[in-house]
PDB file of N, CA and C in Angstrom:
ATOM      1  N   UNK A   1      41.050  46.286  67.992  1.00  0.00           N
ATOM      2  CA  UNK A   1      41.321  46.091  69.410  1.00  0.00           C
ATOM      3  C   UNK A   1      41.622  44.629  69.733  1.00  0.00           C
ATOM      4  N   UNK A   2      41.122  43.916  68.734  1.00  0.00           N
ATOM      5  CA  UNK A   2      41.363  42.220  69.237  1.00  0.00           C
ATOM      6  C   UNK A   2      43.167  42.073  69.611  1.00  0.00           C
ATOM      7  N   UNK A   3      43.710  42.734  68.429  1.00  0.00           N
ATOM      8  CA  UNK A   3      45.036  43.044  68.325  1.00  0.00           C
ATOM      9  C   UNK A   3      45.606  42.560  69.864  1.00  0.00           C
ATOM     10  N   UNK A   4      45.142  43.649  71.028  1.00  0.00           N
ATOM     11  CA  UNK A   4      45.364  43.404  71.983  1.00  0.00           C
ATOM     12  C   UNK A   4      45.062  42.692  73.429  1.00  0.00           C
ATOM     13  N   UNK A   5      44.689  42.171  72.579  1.00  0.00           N
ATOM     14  CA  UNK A   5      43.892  40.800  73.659  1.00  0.00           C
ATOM     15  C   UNK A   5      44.933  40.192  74.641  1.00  0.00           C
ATOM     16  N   UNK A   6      46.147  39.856  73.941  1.00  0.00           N
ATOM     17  CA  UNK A   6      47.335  39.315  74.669  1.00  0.00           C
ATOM     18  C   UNK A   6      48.562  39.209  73.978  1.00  0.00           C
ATOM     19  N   UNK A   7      48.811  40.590  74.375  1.00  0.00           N
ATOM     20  CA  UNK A   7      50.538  40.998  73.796  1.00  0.00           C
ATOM     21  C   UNK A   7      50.930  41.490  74.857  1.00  0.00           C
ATOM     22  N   UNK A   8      52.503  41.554  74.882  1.00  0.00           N
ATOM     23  CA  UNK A   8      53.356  41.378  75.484  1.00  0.00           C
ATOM     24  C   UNK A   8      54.681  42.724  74.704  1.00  0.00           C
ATOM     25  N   UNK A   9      54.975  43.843  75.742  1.00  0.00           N
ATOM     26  CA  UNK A   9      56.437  43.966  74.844  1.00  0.00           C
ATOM     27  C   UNK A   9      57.451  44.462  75.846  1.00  0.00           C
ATOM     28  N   UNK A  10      58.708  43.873  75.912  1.00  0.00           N
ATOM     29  CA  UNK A  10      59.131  43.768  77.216  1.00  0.00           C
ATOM     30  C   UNK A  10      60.662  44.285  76.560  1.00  0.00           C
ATOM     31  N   UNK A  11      61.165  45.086  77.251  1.00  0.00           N
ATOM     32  CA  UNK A  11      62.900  45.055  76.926  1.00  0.00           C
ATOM     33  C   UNK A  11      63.701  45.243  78.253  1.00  0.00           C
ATOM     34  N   UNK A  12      64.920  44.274  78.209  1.00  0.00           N
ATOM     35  CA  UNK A  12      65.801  43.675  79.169  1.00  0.00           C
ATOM     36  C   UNK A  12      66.994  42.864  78.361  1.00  0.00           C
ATOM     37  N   UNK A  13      67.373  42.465  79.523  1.00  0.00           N
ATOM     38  CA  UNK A  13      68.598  42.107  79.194  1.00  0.00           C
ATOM     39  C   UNK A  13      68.929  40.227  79.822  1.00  0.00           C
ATOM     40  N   UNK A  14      69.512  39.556  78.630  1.00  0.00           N
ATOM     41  CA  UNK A  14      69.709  37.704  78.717  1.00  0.00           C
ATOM     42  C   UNK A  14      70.457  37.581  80.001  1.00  0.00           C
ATOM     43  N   UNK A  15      69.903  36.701  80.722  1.00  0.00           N
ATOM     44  CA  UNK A  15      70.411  36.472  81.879  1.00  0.00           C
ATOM     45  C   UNK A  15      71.611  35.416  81.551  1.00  0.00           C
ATOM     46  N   UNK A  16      71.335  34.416  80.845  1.00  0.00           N
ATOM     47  CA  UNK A  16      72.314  33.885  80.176  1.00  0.00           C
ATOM     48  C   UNK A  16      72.295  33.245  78.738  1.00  0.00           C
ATOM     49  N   UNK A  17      73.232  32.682  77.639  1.00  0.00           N
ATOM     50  CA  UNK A  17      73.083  32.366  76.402  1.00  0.00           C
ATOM     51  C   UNK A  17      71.709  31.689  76.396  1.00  0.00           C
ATOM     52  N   UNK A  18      70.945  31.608  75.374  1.00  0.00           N
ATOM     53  CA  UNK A  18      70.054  31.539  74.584  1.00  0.00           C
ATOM     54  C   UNK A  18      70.115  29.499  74.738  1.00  0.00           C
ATOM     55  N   UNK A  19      69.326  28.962  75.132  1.00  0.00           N
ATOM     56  CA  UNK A  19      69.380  27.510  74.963  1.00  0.00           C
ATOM     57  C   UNK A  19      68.544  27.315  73.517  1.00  0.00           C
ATOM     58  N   UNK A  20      69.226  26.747  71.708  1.00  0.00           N
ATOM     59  CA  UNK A  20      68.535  26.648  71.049  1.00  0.00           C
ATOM     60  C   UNK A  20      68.902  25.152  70.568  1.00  0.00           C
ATOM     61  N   UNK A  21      67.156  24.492  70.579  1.00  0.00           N
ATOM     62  CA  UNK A  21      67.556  23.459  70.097  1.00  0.00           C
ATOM     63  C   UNK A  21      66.962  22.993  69.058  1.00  0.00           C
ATOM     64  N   UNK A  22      67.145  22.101  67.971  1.00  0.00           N
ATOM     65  CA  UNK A  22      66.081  21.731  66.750  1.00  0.00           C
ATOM     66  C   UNK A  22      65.836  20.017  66.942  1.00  0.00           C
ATOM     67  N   UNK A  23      64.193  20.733  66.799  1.00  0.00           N
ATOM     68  CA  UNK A  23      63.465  19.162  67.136  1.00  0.00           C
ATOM     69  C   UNK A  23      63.450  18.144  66.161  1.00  0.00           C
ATOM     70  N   UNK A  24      63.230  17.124  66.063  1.00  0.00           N
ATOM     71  CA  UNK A  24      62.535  16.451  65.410  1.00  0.00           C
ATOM     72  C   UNK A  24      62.453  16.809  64.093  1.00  0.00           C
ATOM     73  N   UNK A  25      61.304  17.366  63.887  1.00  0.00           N
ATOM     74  CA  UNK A  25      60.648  17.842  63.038  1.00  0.00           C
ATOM     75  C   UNK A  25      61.286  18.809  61.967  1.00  0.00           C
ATOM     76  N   UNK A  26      62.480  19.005  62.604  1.00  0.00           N
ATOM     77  CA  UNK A  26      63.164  20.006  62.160  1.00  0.00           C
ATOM     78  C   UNK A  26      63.163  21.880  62.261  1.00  0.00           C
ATOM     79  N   UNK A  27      62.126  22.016  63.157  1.00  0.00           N
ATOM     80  CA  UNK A  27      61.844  22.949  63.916  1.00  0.00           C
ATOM     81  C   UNK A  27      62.760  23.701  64.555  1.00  0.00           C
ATOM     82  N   UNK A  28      63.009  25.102  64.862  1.00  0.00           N
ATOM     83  CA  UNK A  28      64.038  25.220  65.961  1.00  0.00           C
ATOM     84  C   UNK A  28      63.397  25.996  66.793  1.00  0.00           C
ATOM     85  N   UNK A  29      63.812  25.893  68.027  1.00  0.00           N
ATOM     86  CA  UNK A  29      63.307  26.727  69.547  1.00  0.00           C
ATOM     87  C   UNK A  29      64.395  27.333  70.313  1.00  0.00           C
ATOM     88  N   UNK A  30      64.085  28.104  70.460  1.00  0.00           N
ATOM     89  CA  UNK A  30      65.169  29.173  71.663  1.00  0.00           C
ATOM     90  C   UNK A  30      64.603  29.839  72.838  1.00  0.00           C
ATOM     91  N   UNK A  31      65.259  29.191  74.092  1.00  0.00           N
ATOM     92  CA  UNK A  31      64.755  29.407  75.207  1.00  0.00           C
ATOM     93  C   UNK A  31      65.991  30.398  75.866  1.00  0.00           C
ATOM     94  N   UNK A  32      64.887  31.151  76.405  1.00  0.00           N
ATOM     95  CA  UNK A  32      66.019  31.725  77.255  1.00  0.00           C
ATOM     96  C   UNK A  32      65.228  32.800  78.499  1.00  0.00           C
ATOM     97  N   UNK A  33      66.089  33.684  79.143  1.00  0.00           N
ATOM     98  CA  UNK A  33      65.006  34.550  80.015  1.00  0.00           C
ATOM     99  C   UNK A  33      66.012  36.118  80.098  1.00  0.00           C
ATOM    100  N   UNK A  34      65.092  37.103  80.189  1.00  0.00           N
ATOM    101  CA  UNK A  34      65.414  38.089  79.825  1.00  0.00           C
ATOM    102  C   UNK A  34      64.930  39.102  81.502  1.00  0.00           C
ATOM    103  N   UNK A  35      65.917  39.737  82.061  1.00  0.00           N
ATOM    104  CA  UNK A  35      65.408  40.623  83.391  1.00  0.00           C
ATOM    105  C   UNK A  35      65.238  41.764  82.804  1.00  0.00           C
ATOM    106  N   UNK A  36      64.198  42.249  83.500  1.00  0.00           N
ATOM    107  CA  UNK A  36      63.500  43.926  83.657  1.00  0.00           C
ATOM    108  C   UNK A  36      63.652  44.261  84.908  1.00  0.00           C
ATOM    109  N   UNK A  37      63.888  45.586  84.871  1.00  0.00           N
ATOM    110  CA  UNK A  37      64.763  46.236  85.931  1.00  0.00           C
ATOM    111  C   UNK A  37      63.786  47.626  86.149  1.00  0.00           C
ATOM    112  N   UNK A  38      63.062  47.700  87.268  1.00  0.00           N
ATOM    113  CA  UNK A  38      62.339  48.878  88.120  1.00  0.00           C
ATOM    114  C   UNK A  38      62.945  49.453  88.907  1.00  0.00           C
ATOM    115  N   UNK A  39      63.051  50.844  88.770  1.00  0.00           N
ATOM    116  CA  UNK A  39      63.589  51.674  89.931  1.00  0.00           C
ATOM    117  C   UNK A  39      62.645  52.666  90.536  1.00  0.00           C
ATOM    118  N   UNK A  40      62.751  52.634  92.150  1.00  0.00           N
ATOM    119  CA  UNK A  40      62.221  53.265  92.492  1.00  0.00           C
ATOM    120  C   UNK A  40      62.524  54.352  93.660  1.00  0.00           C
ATOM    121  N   UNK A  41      62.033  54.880  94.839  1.00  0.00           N
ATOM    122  CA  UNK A  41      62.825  55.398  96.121  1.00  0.00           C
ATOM    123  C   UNK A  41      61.372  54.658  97.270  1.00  0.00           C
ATOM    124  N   UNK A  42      62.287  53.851  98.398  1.00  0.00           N
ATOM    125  CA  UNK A  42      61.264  53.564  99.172  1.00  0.00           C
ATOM    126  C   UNK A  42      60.763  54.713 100.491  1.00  0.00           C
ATOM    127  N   UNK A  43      60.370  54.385 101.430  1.00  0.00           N
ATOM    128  CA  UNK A  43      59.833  55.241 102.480  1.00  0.00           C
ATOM    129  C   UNK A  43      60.998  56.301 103.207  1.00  0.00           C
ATOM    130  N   UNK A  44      62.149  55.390 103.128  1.00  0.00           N
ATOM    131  CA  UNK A  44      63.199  56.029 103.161  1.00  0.00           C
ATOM    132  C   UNK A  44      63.672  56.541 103.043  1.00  0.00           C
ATOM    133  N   UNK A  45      63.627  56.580 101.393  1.00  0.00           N
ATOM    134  CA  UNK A  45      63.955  57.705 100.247  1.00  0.00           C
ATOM    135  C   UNK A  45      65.457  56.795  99.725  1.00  0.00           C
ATOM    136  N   UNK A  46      65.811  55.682  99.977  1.00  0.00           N
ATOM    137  CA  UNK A  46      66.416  55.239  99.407  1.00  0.00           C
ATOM    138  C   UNK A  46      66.467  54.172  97.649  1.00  0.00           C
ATOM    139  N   UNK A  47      67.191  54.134  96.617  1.00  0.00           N
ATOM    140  CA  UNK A  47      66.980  53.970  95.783  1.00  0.00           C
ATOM    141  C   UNK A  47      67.084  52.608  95.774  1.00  0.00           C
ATOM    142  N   UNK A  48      65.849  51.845  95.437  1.00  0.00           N
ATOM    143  CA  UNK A  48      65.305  50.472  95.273  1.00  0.00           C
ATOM    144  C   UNK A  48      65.147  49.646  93.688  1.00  0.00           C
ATOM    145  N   UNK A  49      65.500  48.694  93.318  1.00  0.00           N
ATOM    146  CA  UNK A  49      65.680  48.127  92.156  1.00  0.00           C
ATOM    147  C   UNK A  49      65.436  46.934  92.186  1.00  0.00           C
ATOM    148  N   UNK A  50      63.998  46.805  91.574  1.00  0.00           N
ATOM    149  CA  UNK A  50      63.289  45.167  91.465  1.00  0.00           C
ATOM    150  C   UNK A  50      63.567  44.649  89.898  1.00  0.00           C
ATOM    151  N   UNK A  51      64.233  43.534  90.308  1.00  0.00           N
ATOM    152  CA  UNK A  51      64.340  42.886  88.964  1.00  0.00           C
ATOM    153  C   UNK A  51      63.253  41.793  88.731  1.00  0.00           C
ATOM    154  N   UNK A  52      62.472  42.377  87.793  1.00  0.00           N
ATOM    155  CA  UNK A  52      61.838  40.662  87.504  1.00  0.00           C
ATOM    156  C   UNK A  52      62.199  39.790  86.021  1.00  0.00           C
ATOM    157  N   UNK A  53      62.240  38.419  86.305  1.00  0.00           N
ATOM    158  CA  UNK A  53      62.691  37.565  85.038  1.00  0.00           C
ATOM    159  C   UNK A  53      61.679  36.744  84.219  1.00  0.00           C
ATOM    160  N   UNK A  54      61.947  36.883  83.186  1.00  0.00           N
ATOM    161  CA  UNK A  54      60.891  36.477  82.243  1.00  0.00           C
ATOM    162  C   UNK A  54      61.097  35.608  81.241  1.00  0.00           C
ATOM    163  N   UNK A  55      60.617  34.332  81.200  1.00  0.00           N
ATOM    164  CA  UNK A  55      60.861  33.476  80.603  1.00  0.00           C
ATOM    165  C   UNK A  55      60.399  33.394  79.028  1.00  0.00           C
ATOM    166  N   UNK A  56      60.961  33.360  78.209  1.00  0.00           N
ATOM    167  CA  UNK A  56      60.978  33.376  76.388  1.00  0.00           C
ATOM    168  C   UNK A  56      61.390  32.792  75.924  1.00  0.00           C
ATOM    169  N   UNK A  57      60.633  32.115  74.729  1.00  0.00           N
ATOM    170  CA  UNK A  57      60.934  31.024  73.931  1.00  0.00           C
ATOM    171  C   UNK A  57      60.511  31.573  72.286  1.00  0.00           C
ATOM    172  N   UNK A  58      61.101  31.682  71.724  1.00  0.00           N
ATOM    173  CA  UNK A  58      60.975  32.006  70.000  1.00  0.00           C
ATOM    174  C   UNK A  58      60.916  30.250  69.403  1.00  0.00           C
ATOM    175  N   UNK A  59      60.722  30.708  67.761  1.00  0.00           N
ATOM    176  CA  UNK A  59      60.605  29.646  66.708  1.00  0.00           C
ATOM    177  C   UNK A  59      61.105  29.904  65.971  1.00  0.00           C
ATOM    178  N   UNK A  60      61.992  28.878  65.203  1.00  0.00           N
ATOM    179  CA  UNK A  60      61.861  29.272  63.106  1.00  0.00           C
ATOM    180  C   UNK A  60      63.077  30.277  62.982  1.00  0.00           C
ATOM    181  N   UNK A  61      62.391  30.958  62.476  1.00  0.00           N
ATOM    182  CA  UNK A  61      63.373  31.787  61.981  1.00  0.00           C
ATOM    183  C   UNK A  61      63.639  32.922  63.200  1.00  0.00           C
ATOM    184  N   UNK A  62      63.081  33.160  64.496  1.00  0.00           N
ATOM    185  CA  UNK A  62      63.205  34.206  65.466  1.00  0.00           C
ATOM    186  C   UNK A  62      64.224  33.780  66.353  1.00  0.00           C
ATOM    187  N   UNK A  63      64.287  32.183  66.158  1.00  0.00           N
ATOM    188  CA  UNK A  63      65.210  31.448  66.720  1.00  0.00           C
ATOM    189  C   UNK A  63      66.807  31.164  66.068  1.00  0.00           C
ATOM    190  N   UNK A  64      66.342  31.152  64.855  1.00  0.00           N
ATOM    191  CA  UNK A  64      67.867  31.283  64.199  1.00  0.00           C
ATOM    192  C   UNK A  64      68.902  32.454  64.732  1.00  0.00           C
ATOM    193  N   UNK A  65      67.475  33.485  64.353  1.00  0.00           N
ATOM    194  CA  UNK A  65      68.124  34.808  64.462  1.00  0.00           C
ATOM    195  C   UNK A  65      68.821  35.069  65.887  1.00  0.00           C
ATOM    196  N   UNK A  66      68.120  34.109  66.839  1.00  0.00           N
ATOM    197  CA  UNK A  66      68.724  34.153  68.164  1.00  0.00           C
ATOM    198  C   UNK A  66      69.846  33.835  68.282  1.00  0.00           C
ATOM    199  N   UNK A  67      69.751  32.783  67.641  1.00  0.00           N
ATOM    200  CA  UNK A  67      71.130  31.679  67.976  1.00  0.00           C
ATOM    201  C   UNK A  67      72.455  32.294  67.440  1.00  0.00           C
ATOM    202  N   UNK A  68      72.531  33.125  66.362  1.00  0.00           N
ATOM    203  CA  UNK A  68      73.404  33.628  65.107  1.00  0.00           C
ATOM    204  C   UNK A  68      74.155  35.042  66.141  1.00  0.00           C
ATOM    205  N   UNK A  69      73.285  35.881  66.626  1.00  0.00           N
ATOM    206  CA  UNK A  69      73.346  37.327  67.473  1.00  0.00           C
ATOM    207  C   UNK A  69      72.734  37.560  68.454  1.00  0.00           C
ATOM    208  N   UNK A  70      72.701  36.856  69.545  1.00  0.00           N
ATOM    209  CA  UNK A  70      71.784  37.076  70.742  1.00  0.00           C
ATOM    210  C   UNK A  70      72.878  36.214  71.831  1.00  0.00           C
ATOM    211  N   UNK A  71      73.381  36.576  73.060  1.00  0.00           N
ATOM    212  CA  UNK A  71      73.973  36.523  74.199  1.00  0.00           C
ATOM    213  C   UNK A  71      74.064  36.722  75.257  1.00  0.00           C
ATOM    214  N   UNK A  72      74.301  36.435  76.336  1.00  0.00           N
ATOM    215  CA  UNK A  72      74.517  36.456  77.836  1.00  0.00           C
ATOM    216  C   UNK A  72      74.625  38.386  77.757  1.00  0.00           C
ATOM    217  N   UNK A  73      73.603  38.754  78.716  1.00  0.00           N
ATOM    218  CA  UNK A  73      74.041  40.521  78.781  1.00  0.00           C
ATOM    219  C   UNK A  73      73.278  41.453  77.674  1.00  0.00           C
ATOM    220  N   UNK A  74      73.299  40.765  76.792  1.00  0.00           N
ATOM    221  CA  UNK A  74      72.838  41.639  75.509  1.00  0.00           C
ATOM    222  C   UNK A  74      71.269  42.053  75.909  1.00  0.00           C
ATOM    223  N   UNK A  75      71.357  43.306  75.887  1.00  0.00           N
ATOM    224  CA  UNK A  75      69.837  44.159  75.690  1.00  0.00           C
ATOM    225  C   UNK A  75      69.019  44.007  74.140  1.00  0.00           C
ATOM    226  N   UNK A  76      67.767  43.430  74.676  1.00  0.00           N
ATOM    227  CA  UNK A  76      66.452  42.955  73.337  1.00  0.00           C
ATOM    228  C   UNK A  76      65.621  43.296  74.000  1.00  0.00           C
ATOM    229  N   UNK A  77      64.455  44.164  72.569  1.00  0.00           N
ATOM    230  CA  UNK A  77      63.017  44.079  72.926  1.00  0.00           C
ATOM    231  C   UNK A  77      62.347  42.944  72.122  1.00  0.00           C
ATOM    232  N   UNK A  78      61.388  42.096  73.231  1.00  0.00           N
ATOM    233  CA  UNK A  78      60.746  41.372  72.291  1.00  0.00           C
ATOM    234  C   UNK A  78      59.045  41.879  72.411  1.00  0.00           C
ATOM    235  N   UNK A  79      58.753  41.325  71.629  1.00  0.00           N
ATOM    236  CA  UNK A  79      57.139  41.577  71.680  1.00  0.00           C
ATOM    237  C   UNK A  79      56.482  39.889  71.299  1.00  0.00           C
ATOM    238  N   UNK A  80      55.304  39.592  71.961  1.00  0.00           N
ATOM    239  CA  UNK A  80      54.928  38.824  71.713  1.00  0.00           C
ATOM    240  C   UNK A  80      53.332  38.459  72.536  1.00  0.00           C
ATOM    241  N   UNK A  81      53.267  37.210  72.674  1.00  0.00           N
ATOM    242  CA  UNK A  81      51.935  36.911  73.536  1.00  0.00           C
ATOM    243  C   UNK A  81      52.234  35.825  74.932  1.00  0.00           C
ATOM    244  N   UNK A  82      51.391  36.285  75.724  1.00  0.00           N
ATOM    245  CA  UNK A  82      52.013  34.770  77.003  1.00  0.00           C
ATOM    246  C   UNK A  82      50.992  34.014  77.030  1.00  0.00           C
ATOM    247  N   UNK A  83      51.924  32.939  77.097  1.00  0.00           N
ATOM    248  CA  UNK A  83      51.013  31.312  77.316  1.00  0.00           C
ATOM    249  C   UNK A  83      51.523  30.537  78.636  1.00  0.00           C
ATOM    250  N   UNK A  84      50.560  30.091  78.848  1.00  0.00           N
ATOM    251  CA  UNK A  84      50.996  29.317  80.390  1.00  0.00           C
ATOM    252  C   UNK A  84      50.890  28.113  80.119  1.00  0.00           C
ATOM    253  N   UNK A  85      51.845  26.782  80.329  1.00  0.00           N
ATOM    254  CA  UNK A  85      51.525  25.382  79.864  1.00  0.00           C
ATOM    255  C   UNK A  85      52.150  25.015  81.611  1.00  0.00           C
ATOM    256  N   UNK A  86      50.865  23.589  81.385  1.00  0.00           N
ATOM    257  CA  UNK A  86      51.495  22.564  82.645  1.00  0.00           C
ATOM    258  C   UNK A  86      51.637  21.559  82.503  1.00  0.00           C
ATOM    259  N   UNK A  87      52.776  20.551  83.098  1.00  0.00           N
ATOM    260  CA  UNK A  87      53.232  19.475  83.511  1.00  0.00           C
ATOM    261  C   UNK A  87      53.062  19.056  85.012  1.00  0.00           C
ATOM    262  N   UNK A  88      53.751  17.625  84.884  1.00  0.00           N
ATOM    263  CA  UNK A  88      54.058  16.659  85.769  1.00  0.00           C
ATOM    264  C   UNK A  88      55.188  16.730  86.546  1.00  0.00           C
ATOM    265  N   UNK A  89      56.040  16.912  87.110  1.00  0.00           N
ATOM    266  CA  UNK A  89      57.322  16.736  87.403  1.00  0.00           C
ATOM    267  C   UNK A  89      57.578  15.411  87.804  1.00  0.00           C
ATOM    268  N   UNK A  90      58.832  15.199  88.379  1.00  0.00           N
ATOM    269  CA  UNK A  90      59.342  13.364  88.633  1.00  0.00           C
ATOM    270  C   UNK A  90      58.194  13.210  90.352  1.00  0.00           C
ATOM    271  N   UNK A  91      57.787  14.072  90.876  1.00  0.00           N
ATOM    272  CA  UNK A  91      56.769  13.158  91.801  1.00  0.00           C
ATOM    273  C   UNK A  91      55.399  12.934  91.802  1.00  0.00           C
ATOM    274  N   UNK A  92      55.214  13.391  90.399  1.00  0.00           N
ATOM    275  CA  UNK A  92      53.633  14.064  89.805  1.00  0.00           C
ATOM    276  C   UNK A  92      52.779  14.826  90.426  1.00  0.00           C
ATOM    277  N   UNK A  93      54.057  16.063  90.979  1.00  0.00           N
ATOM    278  CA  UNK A  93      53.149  17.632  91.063  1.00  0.00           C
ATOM    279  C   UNK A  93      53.034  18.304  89.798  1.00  0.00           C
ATOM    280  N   UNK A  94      51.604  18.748  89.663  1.00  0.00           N
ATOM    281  CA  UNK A  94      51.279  19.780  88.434  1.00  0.00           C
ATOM    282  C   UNK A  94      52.057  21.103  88.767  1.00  0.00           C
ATOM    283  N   UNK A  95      52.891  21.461  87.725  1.00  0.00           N
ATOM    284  CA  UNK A  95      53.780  22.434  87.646  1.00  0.00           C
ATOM    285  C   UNK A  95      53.369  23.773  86.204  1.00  0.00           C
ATOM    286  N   UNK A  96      53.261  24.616  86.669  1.00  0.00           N
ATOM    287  CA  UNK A  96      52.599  25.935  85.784  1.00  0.00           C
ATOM    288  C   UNK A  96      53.935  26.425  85.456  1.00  0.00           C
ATOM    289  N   UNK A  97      53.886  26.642  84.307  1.00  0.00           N
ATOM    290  CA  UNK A  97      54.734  27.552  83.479  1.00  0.00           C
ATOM    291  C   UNK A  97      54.364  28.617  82.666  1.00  0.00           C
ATOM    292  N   UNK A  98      54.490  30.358  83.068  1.00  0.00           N
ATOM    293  CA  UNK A  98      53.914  30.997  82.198  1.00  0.00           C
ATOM    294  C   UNK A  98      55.248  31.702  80.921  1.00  0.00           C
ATOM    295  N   UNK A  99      55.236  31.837  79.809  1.00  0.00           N
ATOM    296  CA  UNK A  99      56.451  32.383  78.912  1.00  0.00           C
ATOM    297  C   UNK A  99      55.696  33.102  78.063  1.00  0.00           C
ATOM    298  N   UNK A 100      56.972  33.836  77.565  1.00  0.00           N
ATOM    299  CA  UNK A 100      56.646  34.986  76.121  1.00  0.00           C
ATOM    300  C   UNK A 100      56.664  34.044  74.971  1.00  0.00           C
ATOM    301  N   UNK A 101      56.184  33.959  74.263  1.00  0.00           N
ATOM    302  CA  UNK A 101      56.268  33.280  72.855  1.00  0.00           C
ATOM    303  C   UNK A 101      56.934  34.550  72.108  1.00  0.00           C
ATOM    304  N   UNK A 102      57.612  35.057  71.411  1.00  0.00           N
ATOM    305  CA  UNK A 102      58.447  35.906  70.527  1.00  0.00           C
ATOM    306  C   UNK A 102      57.598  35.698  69.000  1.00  0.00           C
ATOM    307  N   UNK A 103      57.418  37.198  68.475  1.00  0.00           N
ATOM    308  CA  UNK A 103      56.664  36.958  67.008  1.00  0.00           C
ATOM    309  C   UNK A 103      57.790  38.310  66.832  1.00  0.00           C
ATOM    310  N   UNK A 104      58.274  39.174  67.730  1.00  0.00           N
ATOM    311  CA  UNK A 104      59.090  40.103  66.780  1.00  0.00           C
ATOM    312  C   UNK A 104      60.054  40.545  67.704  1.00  0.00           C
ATOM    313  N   UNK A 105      61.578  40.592  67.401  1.00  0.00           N
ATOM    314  CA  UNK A 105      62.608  40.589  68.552  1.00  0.00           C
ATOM    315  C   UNK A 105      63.322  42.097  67.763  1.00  0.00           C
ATOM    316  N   UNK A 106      63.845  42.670  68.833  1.00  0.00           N
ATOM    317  CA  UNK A 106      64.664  43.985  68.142  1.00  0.00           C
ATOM    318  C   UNK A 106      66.282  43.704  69.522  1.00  0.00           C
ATOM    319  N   UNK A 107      67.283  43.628  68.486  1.00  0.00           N
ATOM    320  CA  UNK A 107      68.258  43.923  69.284  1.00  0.00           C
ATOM    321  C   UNK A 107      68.494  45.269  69.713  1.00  0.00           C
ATOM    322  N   UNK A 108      69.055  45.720  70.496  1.00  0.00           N
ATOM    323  CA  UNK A 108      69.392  46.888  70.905  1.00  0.00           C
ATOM    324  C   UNK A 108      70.841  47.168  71.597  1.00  0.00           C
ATOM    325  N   UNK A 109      71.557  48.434  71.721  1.00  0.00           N
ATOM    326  CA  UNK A 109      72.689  48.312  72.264  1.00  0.00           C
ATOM    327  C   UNK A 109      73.460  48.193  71.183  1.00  0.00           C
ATOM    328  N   UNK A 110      74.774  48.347  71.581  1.00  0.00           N
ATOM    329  CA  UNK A 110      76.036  48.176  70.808  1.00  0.00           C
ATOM    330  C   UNK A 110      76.712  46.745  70.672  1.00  0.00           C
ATOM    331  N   UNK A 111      77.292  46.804  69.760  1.00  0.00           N
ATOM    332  CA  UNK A 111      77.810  45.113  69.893  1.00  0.00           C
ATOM    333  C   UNK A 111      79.413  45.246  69.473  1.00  0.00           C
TER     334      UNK A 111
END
């Protein structure tokens, strides 16, 4: 059960290309954000569609794999865990960021 302490598995579609960059270190990272799409009928009975967007960042080799076959539109499931990190911004408000970290990505769809 620990297993599920804090996983994540989400499938949607890249809002836009994949930002991948390699650090330093020689590391690589791929940022990007992926929408999920709810449908529902409201009081109305009319058909309602909440999109929410979700911010994801892979490593290494999940990131290669991004960079090589992954695009604007393209439908992926990822699975992973969320972490929330904070900063400063330029007037030094503390700023929260929560993202998917990626440990296993599945493309989906036709290409």
């Amino acid at each position: 059960m620990n297993a599920l302490r804090n996983k994540v598995q989400l499938i949607g579609n890249l809002g836009n290309n994949p930002e991948v960059i390699t650090l330093d270190s020689g590391k690589k990272l791929a940022k990007f954000s992926i929408a999920t799409n709810e449908s529902y009928k409201n009081a109305q009975g009319e058909k309602v569609t909440d999109t929410q967007w979700h911010n994801v960042i892979a490593w290494n080799k999940t990131a290669e794999i991004i960079e090589k076959y992954v695009s604007k539109g393209n439908e992926i499931a990822v699975e992973g865990k969320l972490v929330t990190r904070s900063y400063e911004d330029k007037e030094g408000i503390k700023k929260y960021v929560t993202e998917i970290v990626v440990n296993e990505l599945l493309l989906l769809g036709s290409k």
